[in-house]
Protein backbone atom coordinates (compact mmCIF):
# COMPACT_ATOMS: atom_id res chain seq x y z
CA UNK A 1 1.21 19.63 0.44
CA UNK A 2 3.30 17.84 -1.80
CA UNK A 3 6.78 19.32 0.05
CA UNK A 4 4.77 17.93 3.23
CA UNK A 5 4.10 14.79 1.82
CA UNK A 6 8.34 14.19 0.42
CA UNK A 7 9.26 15.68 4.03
CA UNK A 8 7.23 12.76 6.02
CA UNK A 9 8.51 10.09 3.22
CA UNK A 10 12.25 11.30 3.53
CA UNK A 11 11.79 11.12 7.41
CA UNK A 12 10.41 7.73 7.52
CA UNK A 13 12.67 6.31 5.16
CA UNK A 14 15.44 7.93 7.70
CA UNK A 15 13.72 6.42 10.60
CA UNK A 16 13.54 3.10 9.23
CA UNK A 17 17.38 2.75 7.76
CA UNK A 18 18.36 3.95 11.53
CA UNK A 19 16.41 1.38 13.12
CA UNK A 20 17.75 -1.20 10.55
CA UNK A 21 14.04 -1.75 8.43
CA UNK A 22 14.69 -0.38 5.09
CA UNK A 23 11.37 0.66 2.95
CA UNK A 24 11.43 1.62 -0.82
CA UNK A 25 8.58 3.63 -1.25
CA UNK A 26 5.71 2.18 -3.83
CA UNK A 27 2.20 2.53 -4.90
CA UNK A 28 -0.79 0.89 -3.27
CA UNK A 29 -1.23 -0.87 -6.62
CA UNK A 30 2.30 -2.16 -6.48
CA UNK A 31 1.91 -3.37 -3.37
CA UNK A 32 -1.38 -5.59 -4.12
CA UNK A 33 0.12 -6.60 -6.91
CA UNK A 34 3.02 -8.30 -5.21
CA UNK A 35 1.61 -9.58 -2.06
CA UNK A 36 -0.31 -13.16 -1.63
CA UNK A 37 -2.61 -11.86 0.05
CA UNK A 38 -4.34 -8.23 0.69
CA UNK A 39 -7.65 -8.13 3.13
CA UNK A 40 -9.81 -5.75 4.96
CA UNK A 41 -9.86 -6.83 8.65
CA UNK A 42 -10.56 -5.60 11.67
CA UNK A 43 -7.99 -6.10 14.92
CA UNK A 44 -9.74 -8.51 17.98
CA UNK A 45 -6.91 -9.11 19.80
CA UNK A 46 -2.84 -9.14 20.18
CA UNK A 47 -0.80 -12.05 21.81
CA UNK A 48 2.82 -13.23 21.46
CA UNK A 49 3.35 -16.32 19.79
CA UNK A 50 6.52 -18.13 19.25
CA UNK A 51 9.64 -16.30 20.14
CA UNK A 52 10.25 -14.53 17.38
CA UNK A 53 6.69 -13.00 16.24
CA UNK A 54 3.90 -11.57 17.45
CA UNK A 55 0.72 -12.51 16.47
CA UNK A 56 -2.43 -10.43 15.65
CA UNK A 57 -6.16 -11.86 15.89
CA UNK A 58 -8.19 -10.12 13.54
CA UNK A 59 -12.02 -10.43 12.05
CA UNK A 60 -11.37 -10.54 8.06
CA UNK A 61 -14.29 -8.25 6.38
CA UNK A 62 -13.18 -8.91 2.74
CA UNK A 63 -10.91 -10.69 1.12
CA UNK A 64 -9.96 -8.70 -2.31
CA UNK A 65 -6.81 -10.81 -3.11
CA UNK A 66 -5.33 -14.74 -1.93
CA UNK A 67 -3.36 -17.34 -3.56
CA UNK A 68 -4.25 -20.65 -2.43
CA UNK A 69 -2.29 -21.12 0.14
CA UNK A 70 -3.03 -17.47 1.80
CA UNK A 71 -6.65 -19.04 1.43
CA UNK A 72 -5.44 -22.15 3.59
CA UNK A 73 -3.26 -19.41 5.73
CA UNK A 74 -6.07 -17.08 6.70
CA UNK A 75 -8.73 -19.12 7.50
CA UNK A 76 -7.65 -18.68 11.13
CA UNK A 77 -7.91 -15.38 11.05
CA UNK A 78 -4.37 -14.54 12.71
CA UNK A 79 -1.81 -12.54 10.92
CA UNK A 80 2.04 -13.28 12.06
CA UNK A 81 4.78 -10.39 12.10
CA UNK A 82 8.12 -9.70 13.81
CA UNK A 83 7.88 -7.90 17.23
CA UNK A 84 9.67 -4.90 16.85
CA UNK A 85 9.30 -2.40 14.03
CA UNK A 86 13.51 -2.43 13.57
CA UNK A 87 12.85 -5.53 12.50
CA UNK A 88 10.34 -4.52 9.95
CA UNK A 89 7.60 -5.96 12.44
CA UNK A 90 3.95 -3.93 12.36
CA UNK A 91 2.08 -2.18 15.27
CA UNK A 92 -1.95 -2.47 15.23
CA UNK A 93 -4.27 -1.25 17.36
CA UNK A 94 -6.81 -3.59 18.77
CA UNK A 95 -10.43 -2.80 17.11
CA UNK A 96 -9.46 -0.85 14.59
CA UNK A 97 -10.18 -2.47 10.54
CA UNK A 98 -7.20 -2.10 8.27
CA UNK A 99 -6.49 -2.83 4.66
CA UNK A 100 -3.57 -5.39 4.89
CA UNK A 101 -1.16 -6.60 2.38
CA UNK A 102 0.89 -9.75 3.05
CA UNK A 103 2.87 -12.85 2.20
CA UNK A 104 2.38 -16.33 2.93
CA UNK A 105 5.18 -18.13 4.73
CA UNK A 106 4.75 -21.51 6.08
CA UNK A 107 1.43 -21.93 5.71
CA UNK A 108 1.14 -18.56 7.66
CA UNK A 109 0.12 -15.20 7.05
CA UNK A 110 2.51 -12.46 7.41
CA UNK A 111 2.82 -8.92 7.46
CA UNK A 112 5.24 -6.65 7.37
CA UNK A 113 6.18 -2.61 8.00
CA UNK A 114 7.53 -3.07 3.92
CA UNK A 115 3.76 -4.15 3.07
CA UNK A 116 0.58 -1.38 2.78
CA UNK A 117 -1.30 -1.40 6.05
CA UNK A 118 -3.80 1.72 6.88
CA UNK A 119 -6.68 2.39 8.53
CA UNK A 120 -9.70 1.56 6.28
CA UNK A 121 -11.45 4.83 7.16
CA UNK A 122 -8.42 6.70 6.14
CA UNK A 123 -8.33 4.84 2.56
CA UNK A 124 -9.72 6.99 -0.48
CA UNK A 125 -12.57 6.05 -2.54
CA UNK A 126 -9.81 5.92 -5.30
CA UNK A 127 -7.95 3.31 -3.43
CA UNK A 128 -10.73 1.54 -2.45
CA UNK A 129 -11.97 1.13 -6.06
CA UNK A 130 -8.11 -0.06 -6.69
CA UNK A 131 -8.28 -2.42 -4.00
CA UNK A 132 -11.30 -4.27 -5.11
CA UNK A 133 -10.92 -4.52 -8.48
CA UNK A 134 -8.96 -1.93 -10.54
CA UNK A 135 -5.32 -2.65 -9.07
CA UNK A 136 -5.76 -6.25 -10.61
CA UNK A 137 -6.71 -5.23 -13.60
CA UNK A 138 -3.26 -3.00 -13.67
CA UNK A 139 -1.36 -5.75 -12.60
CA UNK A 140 0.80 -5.81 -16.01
CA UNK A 141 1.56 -2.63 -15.73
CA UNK A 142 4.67 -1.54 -13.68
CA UNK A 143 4.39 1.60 -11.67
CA UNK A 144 7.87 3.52 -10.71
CA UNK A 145 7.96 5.95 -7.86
CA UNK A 146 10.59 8.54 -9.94
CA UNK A 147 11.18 11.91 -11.26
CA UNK A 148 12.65 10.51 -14.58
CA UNK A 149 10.56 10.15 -17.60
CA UNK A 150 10.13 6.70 -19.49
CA UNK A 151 9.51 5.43 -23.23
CA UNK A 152 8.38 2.40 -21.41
CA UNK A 153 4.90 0.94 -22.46
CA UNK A 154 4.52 -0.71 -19.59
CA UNK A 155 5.35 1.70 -16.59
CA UNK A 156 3.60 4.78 -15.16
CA UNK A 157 5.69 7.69 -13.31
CA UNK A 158 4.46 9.03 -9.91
CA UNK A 159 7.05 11.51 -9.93
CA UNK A 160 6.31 11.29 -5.95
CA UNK A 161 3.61 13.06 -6.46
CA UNK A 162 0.78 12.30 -3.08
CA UNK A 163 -1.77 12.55 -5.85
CA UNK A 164 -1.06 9.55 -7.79
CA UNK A 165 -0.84 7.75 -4.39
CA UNK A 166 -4.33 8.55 -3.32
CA UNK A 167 -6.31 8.87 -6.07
CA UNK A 168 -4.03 7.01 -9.57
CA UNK A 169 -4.43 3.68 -10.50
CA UNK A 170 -2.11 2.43 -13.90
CA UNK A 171 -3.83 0.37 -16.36
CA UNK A 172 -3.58 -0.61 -20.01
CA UNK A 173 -5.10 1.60 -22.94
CA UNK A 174 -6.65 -0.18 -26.10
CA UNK A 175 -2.97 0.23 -27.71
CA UNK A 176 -1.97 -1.55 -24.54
CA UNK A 177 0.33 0.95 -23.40
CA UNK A 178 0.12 1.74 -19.78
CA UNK A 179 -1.04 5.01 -18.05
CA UNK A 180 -3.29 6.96 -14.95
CA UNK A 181 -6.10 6.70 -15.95
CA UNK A 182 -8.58 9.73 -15.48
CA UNK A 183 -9.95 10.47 -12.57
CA UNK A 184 -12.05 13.14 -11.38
CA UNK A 185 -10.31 12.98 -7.67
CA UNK A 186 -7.03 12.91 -9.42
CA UNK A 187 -7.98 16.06 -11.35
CA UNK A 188 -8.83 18.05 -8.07
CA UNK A 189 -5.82 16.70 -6.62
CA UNK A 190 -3.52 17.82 -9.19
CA UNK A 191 -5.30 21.10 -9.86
CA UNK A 192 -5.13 22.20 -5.57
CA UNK A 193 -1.28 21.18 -5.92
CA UNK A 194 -0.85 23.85 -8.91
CA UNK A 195 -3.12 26.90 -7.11
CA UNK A 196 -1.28 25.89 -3.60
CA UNK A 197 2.22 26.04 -5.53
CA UNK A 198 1.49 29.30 -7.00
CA UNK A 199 0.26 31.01 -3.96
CA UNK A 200 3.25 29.87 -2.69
CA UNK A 201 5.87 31.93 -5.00
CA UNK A 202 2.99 34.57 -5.02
């Protein structure tokens, strides 16, 4: 799974250097942490707007993080974003309800192939947690999509691991040193990687 998992990433990391959008991967928590703006909404309708972006309709179900002006920016309900994924512009599909990260440019919302956009349904209950409250909380806390170990306080390692993805979220312990913090999804997670890996060299 976790081979599977590096394969996909390395493949659409390729794609997107080829078609001239460039992606580092990062955590969901990362990625709320950084935008203006992350929302659970739920696609009405496409149209093209100016010349240069194309601009998505959508129904916003929650709001779980907005600065003031991504308040002002998505109170009419339509998202902004380049029209062709080369240039790092996102594809949605009309009824469909996403979790959307963004930023807030000129008083508009925007979104981006860079940000975290997925299909609500397909979101774990992990994530979800994250999403509404947890990743906030975490927000100090720096988390580095690596192999290499740290003496950092403030950083927890994915070691691209598809685990930490779906199911970790990073947050201070009472010595206020950063780390996953346990999880009974994460436990499964990590414990079907270990069997599947040894039946593997078996």
């Amino acid at each position: 799974m976790l081979m599977r998992w590096l394969t996909l990433a390395l493949v659409a990391a390729s794609c997107r250097v080829a078609s001239a959008c460039t992606c580092a991967l990062e955590h969901p928590q990362t990625h709320y942490c950084k935008s203006d703006f992350v929302i659970v909404g739920r696609v009405q309708k496409t149209f093209r707007g100016r010349e240069d972006y194309d601009i998505y309709k959508v129904k916003i179900r929650n709001v779980f993080k907005a600065t003031d002006k991504a308040v002002a920016a998505l109170r009419s309900g339509r998202l902004f974003t380049p029209p062709h994924e080369s240039l790092c512009g996102v594809s949605l599909q009309p009824r469909e309800t996403y979790v959307i990260t963004g930023q807030v440019l000129h008083l508009e919302a925007h979104i981006y192939l860079c940000g975290y956009i997925a299909k609500w349904r397909e979101v774990t209950p992990r994530q979800r947690k994250g999403f509404r409250l947890l990743y906030k909380q975490g927000c100090t806390c720096k988390v580095h999509e690596t192999r290499r170990r740290t003496k950092s306080p403030n950083t927890c390692v994915t070691n691209y691991n598809e685990c930490y993805e779906r199911h970790g979220i990073c947050l201070h312990d009472r010595e206020r040193r950063c780390h996953w913090t346990r999880a009974p999804a994460l436990t499964r997670c990590m414990q079907a990687q270990r069997f599947n890996n040894t039946m593997t060299m078996t």
